[in-house]
Protein backbone atom coordinates (compact mmCIF):
# COMPACT_ATOMS: atom_id res chain seq x y z
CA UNK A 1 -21.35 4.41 16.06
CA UNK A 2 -23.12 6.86 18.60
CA UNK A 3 -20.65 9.70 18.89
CA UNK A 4 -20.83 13.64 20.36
CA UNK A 5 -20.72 16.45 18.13
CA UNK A 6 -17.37 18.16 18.97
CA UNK A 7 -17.59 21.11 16.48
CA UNK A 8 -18.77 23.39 19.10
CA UNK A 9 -16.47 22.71 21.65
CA UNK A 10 -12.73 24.56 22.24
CA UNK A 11 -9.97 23.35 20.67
CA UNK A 12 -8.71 22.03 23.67
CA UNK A 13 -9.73 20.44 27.30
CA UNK A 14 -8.45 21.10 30.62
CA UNK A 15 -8.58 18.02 32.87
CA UNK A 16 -6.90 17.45 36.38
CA UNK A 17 -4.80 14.44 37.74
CA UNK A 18 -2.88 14.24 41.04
CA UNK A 19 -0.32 16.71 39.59
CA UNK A 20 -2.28 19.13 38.36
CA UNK A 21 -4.06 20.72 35.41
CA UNK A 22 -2.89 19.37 31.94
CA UNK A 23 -4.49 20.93 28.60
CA UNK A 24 -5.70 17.97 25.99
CA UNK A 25 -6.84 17.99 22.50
CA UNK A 26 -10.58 18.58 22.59
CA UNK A 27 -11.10 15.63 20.18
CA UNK A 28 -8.89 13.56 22.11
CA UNK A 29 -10.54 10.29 23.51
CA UNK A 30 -7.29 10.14 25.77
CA UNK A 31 -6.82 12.25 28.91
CA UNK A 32 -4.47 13.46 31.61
CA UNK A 33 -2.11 10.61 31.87
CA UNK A 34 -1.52 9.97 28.24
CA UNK A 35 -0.91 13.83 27.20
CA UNK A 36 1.96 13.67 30.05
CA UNK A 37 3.50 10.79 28.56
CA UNK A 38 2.94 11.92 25.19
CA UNK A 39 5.11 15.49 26.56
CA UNK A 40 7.34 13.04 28.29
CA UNK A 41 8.10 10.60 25.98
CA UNK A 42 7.83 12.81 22.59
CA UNK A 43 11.39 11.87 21.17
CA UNK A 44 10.21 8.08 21.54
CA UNK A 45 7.28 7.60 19.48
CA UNK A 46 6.64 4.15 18.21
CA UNK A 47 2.73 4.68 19.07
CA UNK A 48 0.78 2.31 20.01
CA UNK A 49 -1.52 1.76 17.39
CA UNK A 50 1.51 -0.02 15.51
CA UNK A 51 0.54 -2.87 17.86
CA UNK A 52 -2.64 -3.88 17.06
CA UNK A 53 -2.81 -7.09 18.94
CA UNK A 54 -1.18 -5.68 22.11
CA UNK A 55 -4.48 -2.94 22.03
CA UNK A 56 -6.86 -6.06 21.37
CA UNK A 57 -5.25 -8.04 24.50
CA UNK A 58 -5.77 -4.60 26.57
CA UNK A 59 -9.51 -4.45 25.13
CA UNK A 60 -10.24 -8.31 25.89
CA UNK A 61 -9.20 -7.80 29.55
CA UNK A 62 -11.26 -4.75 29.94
CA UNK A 63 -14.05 -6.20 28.61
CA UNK A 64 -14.06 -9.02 31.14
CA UNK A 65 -14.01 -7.14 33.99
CA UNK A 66 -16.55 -4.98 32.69
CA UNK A 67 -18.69 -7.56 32.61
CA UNK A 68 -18.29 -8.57 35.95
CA UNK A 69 -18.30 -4.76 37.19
CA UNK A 70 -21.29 -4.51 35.33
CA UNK A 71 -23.39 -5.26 38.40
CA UNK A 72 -21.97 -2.45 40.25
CA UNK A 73 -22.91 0.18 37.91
CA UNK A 74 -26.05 1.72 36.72
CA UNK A 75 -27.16 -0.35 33.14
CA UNK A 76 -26.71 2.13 30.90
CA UNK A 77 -22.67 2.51 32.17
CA UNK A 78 -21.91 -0.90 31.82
CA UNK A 79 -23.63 -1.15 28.69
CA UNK A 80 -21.65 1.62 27.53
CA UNK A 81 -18.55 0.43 28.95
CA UNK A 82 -19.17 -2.79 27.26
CA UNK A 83 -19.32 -1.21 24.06
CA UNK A 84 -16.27 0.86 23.99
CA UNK A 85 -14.08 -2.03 25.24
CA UNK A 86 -15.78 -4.03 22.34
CA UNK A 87 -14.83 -1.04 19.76
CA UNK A 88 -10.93 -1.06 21.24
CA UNK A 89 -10.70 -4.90 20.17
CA UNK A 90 -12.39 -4.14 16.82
CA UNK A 91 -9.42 -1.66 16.28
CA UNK A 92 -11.91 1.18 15.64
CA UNK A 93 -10.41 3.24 18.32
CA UNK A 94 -6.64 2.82 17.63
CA UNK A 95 -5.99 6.45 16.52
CA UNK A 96 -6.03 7.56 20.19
CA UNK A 97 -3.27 5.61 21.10
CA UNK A 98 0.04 7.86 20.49
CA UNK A 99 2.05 6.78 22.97
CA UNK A 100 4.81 5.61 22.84
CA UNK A 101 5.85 1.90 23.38
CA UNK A 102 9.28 2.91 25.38
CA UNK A 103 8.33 4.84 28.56
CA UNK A 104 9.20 5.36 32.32
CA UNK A 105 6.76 3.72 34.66
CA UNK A 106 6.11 -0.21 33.93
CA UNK A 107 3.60 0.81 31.25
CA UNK A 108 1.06 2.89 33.44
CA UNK A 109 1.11 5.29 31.11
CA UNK A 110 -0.04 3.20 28.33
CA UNK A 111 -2.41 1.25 30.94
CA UNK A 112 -3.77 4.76 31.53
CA UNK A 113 -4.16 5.62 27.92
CA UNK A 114 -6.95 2.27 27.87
CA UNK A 115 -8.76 3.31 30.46
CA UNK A 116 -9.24 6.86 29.43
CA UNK A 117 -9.85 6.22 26.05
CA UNK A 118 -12.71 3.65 27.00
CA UNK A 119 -13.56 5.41 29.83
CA UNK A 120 -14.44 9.09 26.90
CA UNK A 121 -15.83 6.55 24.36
CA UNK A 122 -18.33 5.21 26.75
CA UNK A 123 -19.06 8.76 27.89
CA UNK A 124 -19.38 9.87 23.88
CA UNK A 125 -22.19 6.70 23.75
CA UNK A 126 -24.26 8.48 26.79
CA UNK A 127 -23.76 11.87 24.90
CA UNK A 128 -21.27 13.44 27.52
CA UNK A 129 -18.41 14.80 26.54
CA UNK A 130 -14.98 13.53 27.23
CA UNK A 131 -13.82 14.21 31.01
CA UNK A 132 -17.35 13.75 32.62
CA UNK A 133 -15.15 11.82 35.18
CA UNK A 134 -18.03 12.34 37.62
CA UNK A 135 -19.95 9.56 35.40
CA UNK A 136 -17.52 7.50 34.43
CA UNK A 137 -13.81 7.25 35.68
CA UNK A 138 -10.96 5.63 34.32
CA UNK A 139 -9.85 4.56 37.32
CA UNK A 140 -12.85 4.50 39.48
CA UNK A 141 -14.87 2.42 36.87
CA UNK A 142 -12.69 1.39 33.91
CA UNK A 143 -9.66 -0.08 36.28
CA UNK A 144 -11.63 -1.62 39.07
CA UNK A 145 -10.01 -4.21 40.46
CA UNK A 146 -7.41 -4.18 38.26
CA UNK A 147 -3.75 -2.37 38.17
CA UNK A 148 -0.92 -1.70 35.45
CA UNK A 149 1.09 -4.83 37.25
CA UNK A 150 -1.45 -7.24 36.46
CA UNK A 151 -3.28 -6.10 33.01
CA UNK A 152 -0.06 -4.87 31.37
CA UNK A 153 1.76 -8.52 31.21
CA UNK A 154 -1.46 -10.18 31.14
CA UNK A 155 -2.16 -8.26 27.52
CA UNK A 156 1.18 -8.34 26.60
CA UNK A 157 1.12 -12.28 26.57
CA UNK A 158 -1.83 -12.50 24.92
CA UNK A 159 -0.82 -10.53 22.35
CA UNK A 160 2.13 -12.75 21.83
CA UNK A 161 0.57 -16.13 22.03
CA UNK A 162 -1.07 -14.86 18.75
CA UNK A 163 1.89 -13.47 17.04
CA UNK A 164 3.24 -16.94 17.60
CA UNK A 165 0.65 -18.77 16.12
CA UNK A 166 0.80 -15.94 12.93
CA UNK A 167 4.75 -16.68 12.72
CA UNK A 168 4.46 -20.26 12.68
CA UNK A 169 1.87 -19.92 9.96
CA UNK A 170 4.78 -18.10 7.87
CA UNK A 171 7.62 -20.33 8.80
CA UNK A 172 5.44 -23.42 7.47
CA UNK A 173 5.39 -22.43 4.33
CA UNK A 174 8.81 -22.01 4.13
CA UNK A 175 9.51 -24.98 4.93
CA UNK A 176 7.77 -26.50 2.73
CA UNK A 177 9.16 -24.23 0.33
CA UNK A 178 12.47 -26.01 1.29
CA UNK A 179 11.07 -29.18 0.76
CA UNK A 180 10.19 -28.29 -2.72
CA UNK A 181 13.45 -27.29 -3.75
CA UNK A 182 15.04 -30.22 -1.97
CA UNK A 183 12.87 -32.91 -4.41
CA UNK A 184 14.15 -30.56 -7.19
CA UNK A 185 17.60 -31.32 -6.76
CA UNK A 186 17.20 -34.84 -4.89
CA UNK A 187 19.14 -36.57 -7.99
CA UNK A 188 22.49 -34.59 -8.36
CA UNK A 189 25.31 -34.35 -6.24
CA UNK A 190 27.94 -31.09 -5.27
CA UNK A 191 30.44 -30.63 -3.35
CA UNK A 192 30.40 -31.00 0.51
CA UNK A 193 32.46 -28.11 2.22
CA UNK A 194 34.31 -27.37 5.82
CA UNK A 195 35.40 -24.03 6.84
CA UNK A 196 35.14 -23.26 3.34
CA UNK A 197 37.89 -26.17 2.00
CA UNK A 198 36.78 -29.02 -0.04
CA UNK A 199 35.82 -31.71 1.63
CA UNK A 200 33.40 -34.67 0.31
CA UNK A 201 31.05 -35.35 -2.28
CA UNK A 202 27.22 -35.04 -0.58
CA UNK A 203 23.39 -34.80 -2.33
CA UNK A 204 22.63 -31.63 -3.08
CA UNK A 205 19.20 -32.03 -1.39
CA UNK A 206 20.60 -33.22 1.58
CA UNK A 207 21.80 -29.68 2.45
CA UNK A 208 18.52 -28.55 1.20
CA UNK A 209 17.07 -30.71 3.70
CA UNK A 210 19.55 -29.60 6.22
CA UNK A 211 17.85 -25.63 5.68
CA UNK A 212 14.58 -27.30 6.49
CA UNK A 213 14.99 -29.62 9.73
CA UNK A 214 16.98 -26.45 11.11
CA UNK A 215 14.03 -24.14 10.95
CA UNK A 216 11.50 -27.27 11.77
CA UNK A 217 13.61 -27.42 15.17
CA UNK A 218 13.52 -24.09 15.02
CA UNK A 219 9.77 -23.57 14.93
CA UNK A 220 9.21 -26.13 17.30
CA UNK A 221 11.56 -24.53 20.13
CA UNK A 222 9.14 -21.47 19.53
CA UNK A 223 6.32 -23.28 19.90
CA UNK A 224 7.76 -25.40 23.04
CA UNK A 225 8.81 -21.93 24.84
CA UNK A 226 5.12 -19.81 24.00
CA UNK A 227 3.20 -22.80 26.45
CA UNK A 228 3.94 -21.03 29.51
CA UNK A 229 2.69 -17.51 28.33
CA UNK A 230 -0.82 -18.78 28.61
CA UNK A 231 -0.44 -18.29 32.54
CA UNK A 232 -1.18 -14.85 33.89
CA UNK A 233 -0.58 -12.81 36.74
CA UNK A 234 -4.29 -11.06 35.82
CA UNK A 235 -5.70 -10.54 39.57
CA UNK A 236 -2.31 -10.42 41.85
CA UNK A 237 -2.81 -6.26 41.20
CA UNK A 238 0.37 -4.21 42.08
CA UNK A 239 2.56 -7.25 43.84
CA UNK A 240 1.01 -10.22 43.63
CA UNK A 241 -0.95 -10.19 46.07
CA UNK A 242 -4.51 -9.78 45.05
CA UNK A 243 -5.06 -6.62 46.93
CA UNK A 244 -8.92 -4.89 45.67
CA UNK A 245 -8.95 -7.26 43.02
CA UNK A 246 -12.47 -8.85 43.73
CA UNK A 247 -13.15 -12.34 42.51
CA UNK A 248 -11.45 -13.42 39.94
CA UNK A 249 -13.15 -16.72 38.51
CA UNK A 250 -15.63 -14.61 36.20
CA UNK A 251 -12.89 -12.53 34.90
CA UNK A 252 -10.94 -15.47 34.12
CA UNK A 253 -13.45 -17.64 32.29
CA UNK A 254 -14.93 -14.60 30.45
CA UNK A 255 -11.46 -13.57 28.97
CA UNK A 256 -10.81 -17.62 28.16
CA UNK A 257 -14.54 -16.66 26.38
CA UNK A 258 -13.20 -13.65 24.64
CA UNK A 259 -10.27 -14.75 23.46
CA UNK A 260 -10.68 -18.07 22.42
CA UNK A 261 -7.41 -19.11 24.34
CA UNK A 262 -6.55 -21.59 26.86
CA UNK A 263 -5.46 -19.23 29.95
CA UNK A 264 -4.88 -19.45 33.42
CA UNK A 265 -4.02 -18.13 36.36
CA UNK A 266 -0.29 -18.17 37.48
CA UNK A 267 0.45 -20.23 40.55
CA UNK A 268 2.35 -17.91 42.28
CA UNK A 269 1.52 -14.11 41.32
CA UNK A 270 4.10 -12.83 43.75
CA UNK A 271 6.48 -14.18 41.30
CA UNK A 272 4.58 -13.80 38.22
CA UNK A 273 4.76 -10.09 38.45
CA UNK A 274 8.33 -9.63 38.47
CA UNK A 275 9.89 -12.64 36.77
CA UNK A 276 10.09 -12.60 33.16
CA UNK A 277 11.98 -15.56 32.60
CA UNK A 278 9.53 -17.22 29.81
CA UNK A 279 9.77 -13.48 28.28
CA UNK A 280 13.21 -14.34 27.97
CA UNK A 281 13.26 -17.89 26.88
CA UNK A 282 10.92 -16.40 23.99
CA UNK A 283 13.01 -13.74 23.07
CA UNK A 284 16.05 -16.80 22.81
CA UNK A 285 13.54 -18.36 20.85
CA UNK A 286 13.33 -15.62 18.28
CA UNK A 287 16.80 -14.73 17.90
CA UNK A 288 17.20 -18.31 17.32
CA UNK A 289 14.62 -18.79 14.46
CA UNK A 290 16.18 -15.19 13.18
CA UNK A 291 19.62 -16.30 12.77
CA UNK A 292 18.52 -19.71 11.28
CA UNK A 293 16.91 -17.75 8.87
CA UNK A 294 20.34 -15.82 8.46
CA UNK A 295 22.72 -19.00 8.57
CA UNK A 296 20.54 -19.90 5.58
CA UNK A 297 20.29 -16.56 3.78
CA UNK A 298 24.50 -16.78 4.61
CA UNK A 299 24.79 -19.74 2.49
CA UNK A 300 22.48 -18.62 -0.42
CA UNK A 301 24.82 -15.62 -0.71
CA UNK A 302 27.76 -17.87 -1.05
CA UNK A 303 26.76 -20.72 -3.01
CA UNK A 304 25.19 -18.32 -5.37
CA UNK A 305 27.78 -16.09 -5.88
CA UNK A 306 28.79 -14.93 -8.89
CA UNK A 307 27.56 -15.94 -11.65
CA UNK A 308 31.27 -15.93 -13.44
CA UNK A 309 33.71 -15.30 -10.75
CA UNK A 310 32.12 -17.41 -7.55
CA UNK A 311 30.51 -20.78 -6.91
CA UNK A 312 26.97 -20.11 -8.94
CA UNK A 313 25.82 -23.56 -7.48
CA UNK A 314 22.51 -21.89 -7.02
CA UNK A 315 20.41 -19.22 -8.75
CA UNK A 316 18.68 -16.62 -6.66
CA UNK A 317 15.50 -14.96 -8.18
CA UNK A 318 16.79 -11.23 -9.30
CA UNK A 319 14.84 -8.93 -7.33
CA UNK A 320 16.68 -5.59 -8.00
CA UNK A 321 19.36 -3.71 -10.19
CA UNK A 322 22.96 -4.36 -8.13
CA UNK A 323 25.06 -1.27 -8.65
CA UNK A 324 24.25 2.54 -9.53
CA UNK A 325 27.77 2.01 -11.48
CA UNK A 326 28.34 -0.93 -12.54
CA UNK A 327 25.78 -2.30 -15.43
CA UNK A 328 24.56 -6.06 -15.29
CA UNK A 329 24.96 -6.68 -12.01
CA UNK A 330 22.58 -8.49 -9.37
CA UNK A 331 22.53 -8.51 -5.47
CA UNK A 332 20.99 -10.89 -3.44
CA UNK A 333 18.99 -8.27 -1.89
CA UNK A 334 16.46 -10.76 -0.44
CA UNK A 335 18.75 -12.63 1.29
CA UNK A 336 21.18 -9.86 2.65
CA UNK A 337 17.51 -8.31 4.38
CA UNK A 338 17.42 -11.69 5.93
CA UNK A 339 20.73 -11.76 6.99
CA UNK A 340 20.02 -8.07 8.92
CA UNK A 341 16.88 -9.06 10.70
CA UNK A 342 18.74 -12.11 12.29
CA UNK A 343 20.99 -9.68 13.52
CA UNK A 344 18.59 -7.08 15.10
CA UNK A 345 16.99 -10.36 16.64
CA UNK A 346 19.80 -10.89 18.25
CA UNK A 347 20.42 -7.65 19.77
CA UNK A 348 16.62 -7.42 20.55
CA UNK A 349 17.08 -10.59 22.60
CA UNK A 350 20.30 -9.11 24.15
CA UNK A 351 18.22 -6.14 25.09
CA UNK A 352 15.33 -8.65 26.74
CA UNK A 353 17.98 -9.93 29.19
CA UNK A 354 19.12 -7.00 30.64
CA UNK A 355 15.55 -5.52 31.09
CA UNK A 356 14.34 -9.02 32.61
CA UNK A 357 17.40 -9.14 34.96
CA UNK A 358 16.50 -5.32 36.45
CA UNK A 359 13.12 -6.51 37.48
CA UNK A 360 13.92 -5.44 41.35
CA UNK A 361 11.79 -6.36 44.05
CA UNK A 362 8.32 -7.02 43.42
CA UNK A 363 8.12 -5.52 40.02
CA UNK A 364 9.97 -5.34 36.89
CA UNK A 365 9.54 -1.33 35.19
CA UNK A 366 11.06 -2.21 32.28
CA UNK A 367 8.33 -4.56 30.82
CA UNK A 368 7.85 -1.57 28.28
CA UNK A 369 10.68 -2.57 26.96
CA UNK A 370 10.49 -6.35 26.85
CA UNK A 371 7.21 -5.71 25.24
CA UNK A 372 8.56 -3.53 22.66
CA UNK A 373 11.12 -6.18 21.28
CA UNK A 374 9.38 -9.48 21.98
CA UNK A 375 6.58 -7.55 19.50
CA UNK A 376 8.59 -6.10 17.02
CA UNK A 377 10.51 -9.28 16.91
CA UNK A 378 7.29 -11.68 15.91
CA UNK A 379 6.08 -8.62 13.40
CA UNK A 380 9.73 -8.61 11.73
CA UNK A 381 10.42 -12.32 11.86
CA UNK A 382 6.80 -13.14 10.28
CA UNK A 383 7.19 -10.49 7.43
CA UNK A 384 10.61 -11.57 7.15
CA UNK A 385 9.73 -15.21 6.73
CA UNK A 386 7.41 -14.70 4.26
CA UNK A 387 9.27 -12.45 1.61
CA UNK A 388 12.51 -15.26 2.54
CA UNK A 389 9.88 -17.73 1.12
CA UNK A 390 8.08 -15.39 -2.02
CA UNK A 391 11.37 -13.55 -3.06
CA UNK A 392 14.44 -15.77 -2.56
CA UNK A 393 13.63 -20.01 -2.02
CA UNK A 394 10.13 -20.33 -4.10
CA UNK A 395 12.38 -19.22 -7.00
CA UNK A 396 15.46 -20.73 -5.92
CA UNK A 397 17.19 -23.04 -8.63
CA UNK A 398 20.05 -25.83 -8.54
CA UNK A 399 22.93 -24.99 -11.00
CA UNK A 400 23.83 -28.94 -11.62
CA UNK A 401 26.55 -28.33 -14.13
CA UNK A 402 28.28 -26.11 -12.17
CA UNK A 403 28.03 -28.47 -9.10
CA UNK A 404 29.30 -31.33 -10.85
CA UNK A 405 31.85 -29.15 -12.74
CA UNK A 406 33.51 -27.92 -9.23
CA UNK A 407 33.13 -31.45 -7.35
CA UNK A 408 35.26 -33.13 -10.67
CA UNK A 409 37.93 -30.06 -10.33
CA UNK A 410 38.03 -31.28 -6.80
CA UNK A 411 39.92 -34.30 -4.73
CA UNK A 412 36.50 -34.46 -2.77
CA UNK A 413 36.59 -38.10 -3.84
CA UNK A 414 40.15 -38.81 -2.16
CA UNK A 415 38.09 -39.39 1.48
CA UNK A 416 36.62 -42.70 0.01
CA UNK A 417 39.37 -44.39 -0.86
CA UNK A 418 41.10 -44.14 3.06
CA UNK A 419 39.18 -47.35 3.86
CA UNK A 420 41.13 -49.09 1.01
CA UNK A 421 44.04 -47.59 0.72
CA UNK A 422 45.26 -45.82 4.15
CA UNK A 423 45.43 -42.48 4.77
CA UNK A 424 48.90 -41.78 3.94
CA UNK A 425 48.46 -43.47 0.83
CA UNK A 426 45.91 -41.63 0.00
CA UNK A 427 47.44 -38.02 0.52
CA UNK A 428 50.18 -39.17 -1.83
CA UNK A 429 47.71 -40.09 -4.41
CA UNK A 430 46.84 -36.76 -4.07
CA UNK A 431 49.97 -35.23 -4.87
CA UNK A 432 50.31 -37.02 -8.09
CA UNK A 433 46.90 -35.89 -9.21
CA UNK A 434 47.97 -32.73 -8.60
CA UNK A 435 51.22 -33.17 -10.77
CA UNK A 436 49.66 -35.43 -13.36
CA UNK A 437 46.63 -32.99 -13.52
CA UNK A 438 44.35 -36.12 -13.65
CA UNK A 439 41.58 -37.70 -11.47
CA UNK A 440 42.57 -39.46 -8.01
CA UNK A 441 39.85 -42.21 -9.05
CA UNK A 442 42.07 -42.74 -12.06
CA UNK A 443 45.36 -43.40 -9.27
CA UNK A 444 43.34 -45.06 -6.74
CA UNK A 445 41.48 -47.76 -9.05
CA UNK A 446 45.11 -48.61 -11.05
CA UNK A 447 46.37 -49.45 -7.44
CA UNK A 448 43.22 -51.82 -6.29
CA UNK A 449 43.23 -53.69 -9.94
């Protein structure tokens, strides 16, 4: 990779913007704009970099402009500009993105952190060193025809499309995990319970099965909700209106070239660039997948607590020692993580809706935001998914003899016989089980003989 020997130069750099003079790390591929925000924003740092595909969607969009700017320029700059936009979707450039995700300013300041770092990387490949703005410019050359309104949302949908497809690829295999245990158990039966009473005899794979068509609906509502992402605002520039933006049709059928997915542009980019109502329907859509996860994890907990003292109608895998104090003991670790990332889901997606509903006028600034959670969100809920699968359900065992042992202690049975017998006849059936200490079957069939 053609690079400039830095040894020789100061420590540091002094470059200019429109407020001044601001002193960067010599080695720094970044410039003006990013150190602010890095000074700005220093108590906030979830860098970039964490988000790979979020820097790949930026790269992708660069790079198809640049290839339609390419005409403008002398060869050797677009061939260099080419190159560095190719390196920032390779990921070999992520280290000079430490900004933070959460920032002032509808994401300029990470939109300006792109375009210096590819505007210094293609200067590095001509052997100029970084800030030989007179060559190349990040805004002059790198943003043509382009602005933070468009490119930001445009990546950031992109980058979620993906993480969508990636989560669903996790979620599949635990359902199918599900499935598993569900054939496992598909010959015994337990007890059926409401609000946490006895109530009737079920198959114990039916509420297996129950776990599984949850997160299969689930799954599909994600799936239903990420169609509209693949329409972008790319080319409405700061309003939606198109201003300097050029002609768009390369652009858009070399990024559909790039990034191998089906995108287009958004009817209506006056709109597109400050309503971020399918941001929100996604974020539902993960907060709803998160706590289906938890409603499961919830019932785990329950039906395998225990293993003397609670229901043990289930056998988690141990994963870890359960008390610093008290010896023998095992917590369902696995499924108590579970239960917390269905929670921060659901504050995430809390979060989402107040951001989208401040998007004021003709732009929303707090897409930073949005963008934060909506990615975190598919990074936790994919890793979470996973581990829910390895740790907790791929091990998970019935306890039949238990089940069986706690439906026979129980008048579960008793709902049958209403059909036969009446409902008031029935109750009083139960209270002489409960004297007699005997089986309401026993009662009910001496009545019908």
């Amino acid at each position: 990779m053609p690079s400039i020997n830095t040894s020789s130069l100061p420590p540091c750099r002094d470059e200019g913007d429109s407020l001044g003079t601001v002193t960067v790390p010599a080695h720094a591929l970044y410039g003006a704009q990013t150190q602010r925000a890095l000074v700005n924003f220093e108590q906030l740092r979830e860098p970039m970099a964490h988000h790979r595909e979020f820097l790949r969607a930026f790269g992708e969009i660069k790079l198809a402009y640049a290839r339609r700017n390419a005409s403008l320029w002398p060869e050797s700059i677009g061939t260099a500009v080419i190159a560095a936009c190719g390196e920032l979707i390779a990921g070999e450039l992520d280290p000079h993105f430490p900004i933070s995700m959460l920032q002032g300013g509808a994401g300029t300041a990470t939109h300006m952190n792109v375009n210096e770092v590819i505007a210094n990387r293609a200067l590095q490949r001509l052997q100029l060193p970084p800030a030989s703005y007179q060559v190349i410019h990040p805004n002059d050359h790198i943003n043509l025809g382009q602005s933070t309104n468009d490119v930001y949302p445009s990546a950031l949908r992109i980058a979620l499309i993906r993480w969508n497809k990636r989560l669903c690829s996790e979620i599949d295999p635990l359902i199918a995990s599900l499935q598993s245990v569900a054939a496992r158990c598909e010959q015994h039966q337990k007890l059926g319970r409401t609000q946490l009473q006895d109530a009737v005899p079920m198959h114990a794979h039916a509420e297996v099965l129950g776990w599984r068509d949850a997160l299969m609906a689930a799954r599909d509502h994600l799936l239903a909700v990420s169609e509209p992402l693949n329409c972008l605002n790319l080319g409405g520039t700061a309003i939606g209106s198109g201003l300097n933006s050029g002609d768009m049709t390369g652009v858009f059928g070399s990024l559909v070239s790039i990034t191998g997915l089906n995108l287009e542009p958004a009817q209506n980019c006056y709109r597109a660039s400050w309503d971020c109502g399918d941001l929100l329907s996604l974020a539902s859509a993960q907060k709803r997948l998160g706590l289906c996860m938890s409603k499961i994890a919830s019932d785990l907990r329950l039906l395998a607590s225990g293993p003397k003292g609670g229901l043990n109608e289930y056998h988690l895998p141990a994963r870890a020692p359960g008390s610093s104090i008290m010896p023998g003991k095992v917590n369902p670790v696995i499924a108590e993580f579970i239960n917390q990332v269905g929670f921060d889901c659901s504050g995430r997606e809390h979060a989402v809706a107040l951001a989208c509903e401040q998007g004021q006028l003709q732009l929303n600034a707090f897409l930073p935001l949005i963008a934060h959670h909506l990615l975190t969100n598919a990074q936790t809920l994919s890793h979470a998914a996973r581990l829910f699968r390895a740790h907790a359900i791929d091990g998970l065992r019935f306890n039949p003899e238990a089940a069986i042992a706690t439906l026979n202690r129980s008048h579960a049975k008793a709902t049958a016989w209403v059909p036969r017998l009446g409902y008031s006849a029935v109750v009083k059936l139960l209270e002489q089980a409960e004297q007699r200490g005997c089986d309401i079957d026993t009662l009910a069939q001496a009545l019908t003989e």
